[in-house]
Protein backbone atom coordinates (compact mmCIF):
# COMPACT_ATOMS: atom_id res chain seq x y z
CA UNK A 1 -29.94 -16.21 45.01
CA UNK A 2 -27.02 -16.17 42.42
CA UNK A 3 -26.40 -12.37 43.49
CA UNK A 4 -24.61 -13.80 46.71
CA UNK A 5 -22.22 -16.20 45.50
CA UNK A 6 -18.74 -14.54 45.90
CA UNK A 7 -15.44 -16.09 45.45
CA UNK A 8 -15.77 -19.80 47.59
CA UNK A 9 -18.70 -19.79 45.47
CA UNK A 10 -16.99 -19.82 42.54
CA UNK A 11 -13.87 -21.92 43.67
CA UNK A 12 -16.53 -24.61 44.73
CA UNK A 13 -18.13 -24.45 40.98
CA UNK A 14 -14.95 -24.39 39.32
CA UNK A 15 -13.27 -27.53 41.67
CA UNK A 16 -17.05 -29.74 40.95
CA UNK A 17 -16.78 -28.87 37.41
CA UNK A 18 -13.38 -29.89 37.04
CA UNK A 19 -13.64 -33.19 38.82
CA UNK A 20 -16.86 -34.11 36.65
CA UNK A 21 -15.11 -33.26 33.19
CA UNK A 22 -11.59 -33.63 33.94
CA UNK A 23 -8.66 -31.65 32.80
CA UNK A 24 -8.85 -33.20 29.29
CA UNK A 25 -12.46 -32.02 28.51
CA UNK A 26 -12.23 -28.95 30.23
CA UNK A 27 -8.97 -27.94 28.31
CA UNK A 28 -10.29 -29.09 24.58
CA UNK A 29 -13.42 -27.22 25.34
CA UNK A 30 -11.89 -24.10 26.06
CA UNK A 31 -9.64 -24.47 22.63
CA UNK A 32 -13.14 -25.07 20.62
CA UNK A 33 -14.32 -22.01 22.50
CA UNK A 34 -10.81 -20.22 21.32
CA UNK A 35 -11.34 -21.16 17.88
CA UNK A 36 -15.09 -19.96 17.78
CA UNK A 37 -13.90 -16.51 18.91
CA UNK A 38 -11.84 -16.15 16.55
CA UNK A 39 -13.63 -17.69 13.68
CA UNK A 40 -16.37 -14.64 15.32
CA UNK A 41 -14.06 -11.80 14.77
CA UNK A 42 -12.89 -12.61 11.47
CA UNK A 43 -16.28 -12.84 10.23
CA UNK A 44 -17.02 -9.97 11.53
CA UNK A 45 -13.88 -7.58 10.14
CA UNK A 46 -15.30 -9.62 6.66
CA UNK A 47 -18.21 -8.34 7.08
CA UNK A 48 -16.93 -4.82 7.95
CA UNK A 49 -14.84 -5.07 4.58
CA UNK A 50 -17.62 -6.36 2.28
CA UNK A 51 -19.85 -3.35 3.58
CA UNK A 52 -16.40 -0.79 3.27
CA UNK A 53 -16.32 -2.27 -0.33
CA UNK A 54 -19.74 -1.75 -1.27
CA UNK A 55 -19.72 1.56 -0.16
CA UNK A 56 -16.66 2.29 -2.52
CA UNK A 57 -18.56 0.71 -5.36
CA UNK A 58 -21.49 2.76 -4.81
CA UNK A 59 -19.54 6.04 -4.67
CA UNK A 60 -20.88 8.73 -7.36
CA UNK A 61 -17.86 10.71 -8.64
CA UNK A 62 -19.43 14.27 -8.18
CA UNK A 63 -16.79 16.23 -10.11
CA UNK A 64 -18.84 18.94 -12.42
CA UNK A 65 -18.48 18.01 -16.38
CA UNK A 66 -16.27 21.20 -16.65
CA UNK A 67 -13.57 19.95 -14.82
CA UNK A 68 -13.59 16.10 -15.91
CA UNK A 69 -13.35 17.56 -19.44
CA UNK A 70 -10.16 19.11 -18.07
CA UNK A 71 -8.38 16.34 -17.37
């Protein structure tokens, strides 16, 4: 059923949505949507970092004793 819709379809959706919810809703609903995205990806590169840092931390310096002495 939904497989058919195509692009009248779509325009009809779009034109019943907007009428329903108006320009005002429609437009602060797609800037909460923005902001959620975002807040998504930051969280996410945070979480990349926090892992990257705890990686770092865990890192066993595998110089032999000979050389350490050394320096």
């Amino acid at each position: 059923m939904l497989n058919n819709i195509g692009l009248p379809g779509l325009l009809l959706i779009a034109v019943v949505v907007l009428v329903l919810f108006g320009r005002g809703k429609i437009s602060s609903l797609m800037g909460e949507v923005g902001k959620g995205i975002t807040a998504f990806k930051k969280g996410v590169d945070d979480g990349k970092q926090e892992i990257e840092d705890q990686a770092a931390d865990e890192a066993v310096d595998v110089t032999p004793a000979e050389e350490k002495d050394k320096v």
